[in-house]
Each structure stands twice: as C-alpha cells, then as structure tokens.
Protein backbone atom coordinates (compact mmCIF):
# COMPACT_ATOMS: atom_id res chain seq x y z
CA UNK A 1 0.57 -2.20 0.92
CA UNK A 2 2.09 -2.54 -2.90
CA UNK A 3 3.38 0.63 -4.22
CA UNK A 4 4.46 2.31 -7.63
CA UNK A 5 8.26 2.56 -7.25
CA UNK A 6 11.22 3.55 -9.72
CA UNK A 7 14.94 4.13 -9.34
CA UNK A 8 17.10 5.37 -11.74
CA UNK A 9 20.74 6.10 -11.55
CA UNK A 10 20.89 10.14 -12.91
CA UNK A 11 24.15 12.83 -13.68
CA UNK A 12 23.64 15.63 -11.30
CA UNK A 13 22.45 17.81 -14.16
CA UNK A 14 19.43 15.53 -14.26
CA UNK A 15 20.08 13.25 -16.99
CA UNK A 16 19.89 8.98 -17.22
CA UNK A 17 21.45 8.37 -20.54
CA UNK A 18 22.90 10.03 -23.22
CA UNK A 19 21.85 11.26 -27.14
CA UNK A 20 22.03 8.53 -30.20
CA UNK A 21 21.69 5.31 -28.37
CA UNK A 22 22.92 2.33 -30.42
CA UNK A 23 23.44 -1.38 -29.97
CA UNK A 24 26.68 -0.80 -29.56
CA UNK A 25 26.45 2.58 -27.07
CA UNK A 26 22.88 1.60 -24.92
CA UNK A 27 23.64 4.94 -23.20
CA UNK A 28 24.53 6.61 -26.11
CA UNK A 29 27.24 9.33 -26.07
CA UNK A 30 27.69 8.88 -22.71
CA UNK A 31 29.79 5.70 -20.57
CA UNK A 32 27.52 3.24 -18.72
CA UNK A 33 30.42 3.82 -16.62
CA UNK A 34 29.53 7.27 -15.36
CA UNK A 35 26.37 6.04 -13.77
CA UNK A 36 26.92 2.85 -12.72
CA UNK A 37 30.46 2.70 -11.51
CA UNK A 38 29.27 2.42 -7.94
CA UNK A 39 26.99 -0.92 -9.09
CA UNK A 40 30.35 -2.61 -10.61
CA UNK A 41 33.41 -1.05 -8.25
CA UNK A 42 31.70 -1.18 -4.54
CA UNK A 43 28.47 -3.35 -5.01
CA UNK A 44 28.67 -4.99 -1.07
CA UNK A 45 28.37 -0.87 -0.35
CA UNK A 46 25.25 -0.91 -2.05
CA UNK A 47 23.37 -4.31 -1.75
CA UNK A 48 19.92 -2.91 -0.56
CA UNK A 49 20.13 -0.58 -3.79
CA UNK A 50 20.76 -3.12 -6.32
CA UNK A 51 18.70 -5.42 -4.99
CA UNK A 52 15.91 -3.03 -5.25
CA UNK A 53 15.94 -2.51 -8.78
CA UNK A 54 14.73 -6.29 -9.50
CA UNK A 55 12.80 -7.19 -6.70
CA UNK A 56 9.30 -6.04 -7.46
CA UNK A 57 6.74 -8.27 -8.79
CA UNK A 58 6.10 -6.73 -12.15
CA UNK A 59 7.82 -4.06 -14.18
CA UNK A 60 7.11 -1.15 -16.91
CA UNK A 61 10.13 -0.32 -19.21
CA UNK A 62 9.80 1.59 -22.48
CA UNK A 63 11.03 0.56 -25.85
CA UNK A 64 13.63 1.78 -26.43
CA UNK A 65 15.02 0.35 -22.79
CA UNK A 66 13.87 -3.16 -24.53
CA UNK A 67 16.27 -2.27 -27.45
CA UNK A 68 17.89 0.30 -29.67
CA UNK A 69 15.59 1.46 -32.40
CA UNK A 70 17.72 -0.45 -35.07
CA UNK A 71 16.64 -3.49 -34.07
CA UNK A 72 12.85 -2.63 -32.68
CA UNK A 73 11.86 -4.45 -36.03
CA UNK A 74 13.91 -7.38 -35.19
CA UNK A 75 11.67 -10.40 -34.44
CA UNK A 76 15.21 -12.03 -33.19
CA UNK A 77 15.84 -9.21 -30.86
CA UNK A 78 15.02 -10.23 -27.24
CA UNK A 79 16.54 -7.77 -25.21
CA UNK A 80 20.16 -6.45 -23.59
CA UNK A 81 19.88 -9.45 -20.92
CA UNK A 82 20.17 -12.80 -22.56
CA UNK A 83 17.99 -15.55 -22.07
CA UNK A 84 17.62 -15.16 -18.49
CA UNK A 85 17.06 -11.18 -17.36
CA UNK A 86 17.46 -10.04 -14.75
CA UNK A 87 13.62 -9.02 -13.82
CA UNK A 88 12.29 -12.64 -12.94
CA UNK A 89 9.10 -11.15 -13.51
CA UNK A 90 6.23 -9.82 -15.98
CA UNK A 91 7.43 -7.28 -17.84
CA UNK A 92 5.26 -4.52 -19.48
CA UNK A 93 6.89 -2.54 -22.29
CA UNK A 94 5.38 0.41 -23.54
CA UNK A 95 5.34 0.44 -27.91
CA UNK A 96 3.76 1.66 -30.64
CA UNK A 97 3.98 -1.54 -32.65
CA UNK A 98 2.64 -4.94 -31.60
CA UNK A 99 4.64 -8.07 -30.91
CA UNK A 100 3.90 -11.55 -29.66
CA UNK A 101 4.94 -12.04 -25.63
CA UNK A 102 8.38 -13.26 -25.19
CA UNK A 103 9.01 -15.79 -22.28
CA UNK A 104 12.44 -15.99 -21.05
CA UNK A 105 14.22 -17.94 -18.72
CA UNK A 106 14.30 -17.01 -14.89
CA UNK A 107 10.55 -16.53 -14.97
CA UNK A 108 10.95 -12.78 -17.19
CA UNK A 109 8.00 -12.49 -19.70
CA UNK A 110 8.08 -9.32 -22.02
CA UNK A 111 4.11 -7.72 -22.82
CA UNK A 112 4.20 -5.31 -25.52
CA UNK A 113 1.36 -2.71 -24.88
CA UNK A 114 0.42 -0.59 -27.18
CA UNK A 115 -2.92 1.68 -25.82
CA UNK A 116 -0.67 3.74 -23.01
CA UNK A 117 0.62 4.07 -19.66
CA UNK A 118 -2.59 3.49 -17.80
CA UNK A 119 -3.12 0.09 -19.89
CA UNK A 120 0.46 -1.08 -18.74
CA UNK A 121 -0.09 -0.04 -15.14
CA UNK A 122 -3.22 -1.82 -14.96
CA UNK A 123 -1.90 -4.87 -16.39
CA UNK A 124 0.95 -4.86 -14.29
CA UNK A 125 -0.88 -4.32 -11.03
CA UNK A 126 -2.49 -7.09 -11.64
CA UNK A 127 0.52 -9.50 -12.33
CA UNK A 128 2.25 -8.01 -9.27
CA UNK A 129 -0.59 -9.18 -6.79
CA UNK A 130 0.65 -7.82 -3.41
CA UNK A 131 4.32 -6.84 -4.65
CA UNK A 132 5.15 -3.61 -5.65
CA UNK A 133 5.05 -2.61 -9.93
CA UNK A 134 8.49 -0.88 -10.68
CA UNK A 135 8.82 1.66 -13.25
CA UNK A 136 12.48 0.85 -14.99
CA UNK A 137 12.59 3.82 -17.56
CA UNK A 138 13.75 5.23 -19.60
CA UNK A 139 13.49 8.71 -18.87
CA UNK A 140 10.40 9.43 -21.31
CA UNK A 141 8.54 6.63 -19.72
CA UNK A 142 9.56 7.44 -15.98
CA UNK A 143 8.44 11.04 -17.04
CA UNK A 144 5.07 10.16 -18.18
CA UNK A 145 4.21 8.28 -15.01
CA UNK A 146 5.78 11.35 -12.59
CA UNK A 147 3.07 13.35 -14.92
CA UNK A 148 0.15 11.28 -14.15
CA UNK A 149 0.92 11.03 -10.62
CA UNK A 150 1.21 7.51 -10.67
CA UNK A 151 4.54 6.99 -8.91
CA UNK A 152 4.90 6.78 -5.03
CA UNK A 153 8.53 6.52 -4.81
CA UNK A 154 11.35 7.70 -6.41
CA UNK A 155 14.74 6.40 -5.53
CA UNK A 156 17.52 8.41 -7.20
CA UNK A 157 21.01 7.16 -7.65
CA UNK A 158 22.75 10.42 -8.01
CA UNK A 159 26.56 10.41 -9.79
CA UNK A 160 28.69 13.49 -9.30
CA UNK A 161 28.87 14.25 -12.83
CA UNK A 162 27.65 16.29 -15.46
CA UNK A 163 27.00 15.68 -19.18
CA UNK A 164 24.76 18.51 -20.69
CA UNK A 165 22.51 16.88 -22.74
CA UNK A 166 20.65 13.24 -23.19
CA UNK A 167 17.65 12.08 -21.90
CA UNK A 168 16.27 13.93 -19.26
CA UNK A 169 14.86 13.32 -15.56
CA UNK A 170 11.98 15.88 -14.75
CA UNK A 171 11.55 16.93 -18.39
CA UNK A 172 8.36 18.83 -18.31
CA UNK A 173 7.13 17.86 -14.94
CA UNK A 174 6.46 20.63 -13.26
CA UNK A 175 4.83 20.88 -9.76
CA UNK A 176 5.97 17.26 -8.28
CA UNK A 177 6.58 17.71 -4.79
CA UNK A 178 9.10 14.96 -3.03
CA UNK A 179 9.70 13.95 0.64
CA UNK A 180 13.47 12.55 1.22
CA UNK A 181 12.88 9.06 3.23
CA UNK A 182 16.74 8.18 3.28
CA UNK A 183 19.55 9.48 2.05
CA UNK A 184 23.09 8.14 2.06
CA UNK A 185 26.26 8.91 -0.10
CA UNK A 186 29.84 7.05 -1.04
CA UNK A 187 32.16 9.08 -3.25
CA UNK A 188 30.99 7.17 -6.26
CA UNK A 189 27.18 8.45 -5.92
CA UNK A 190 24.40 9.45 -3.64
CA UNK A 191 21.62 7.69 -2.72
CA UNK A 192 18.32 9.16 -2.30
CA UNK A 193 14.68 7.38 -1.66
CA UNK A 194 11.62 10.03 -2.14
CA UNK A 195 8.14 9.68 -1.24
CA UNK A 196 6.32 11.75 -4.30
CA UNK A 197 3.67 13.45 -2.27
CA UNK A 198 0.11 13.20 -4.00
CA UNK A 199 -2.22 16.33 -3.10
C-alpha cells in the first residue's frame, strides 16, 4: 500500500536550513555541509537513506525549494539540478504564481499549483499510481502537511549540531504523535524512520 513519506536531514535544535537563502547560499546562513556531510563523506554507510529520498513515484516541494526568491520570476530558472534532476518523476510545487510545466530530462516534470496542499496531494497521488508521494520540503511545506495529518512517515536525518535559528521542523505543530520504526546512527548523523500515528 502507497504511503505519504518525507525525510529531511534536520540540526538537533530542529532546524533544515538556515535564514536569507540566496542563489548563492540555498541553505542560507548555514553550510549545506552541516547537514549533509554524511550524504558526501560516507554515502556506501548510508545507501538505503539516499536512495530513499528519490525513489517515490511523485513528489511535493515548495517554492522556494524550486529556487531562491530572486529568481522565482525567472522564466529561465529551472531549478538547483540541471537538466536532468534528480527526482525522475512528477513533481508538484506548491506557488502562489502560475507557470507553464517544465519537462526535464530523466523523466522530472515540474507542476506549479497554486490552490493548496490538498490540490498538490491529489494531483500527485494520482501520478504516483501504486508508489509512494514524497513530501521534499522545505520546512513550511513539510509543516503544513504534518498539520493536516497527511504524512505517514517521517524519516529524520538528525546532525549533531546546533544553529539557533532558520527554518524550522515542527513549527506550530502541536499534538503529532510518532512511532520510531528504525533507528540507526554513524558519528556524522542519526537516522530515524517514524510512523506519524493518525488518531
């Protein structure tokens, strides 16, 4: 059975990215570095957790995970990945302002949705078939769906950091209660799958 999943790679203060992201800083103040050194230094230690961030058959990403607000305007602008992203997949992206589909290589087409979270889901149930619809982030978009109670899993990537401010995981979320499924840890960051249990 297809389920609603997301993993995101957090500080252990709770936070995903930094303040004033730019083209130049996508996580803002902060180094990709500090959450991601595990993906880049150790990757054969964590194959089943990369591979899980691409591999389900249709994601949601906000848009300002698309691109830096500079550049939101930017007809040209297709995205951090170059012509072939990673996602191989639909791709729903959550905006305020309309734009034409873009179809990239790899099989990666970017929707732009503009009437909410529910639209986005819908559509992207439906592209996904049988596979299960990712929620990529940011952390205002992952937020909204742990809100509506429309994520089953939650697999956190957990760096053992702290930065003090950015954007925030579990910002105004209150009463979301979480089963650990599997845990495991390397010094670089701990690994934990959640099932988000719906009452």
């Amino acid at each position: 059975m297809s389920k609603v999943t997301c993993g995101v790679a957090m500080s252990l203060d709770g936070f995903i990215a930094g303040n004033n992201m730019t083209l130049e800083k996508p996580f803002g103040d902060v180094s990709p570095q500090l959450f991601h050194s595990w993906r880049f230094e150790e990757p054969e230690k964590h194959k089943a957790e990369l591979e899980s961030l691409t591999n389900a058959g249709a994601f949601i990403m906000g848009r300002n995970m698309f691109g830096p607000k500079d550049l939101q305007s930017d007809a040209s602008w297709k995205g951090w990945w170059g012509n072939n992203p990673p996602y191989h997949a639909p791709v729903f992206i959550l905006s305020h302002t309309e734009h034409e589909p873009l179809s990239m290589e790899g099989g990666t087409t970017f929707t732009f949705v503009t009437d909410g979270i529910e639209s986005a889901m819908k559509q992207a149930k439906a592209a996904a078939g049988d596979k299960d619809v990712a929620i990529a982030g940011g952390a205002n978009v992952i937020n909204q769906y742990l809100r509506a109670g429309l994520i089953d899993e939650l697999w956190l990537h957990i760096v053992p950091v702290t930065i003090g401010s950015g954007q925030q995981l579990f910002k105004d979320t209150p009463g979301i209660k979480l089963k650990p499924l599997e845990v495991r840890t390397t010094d670089l960051v701990t690994h934990i799958k959640y099932a988000i249990v719906h009452s």
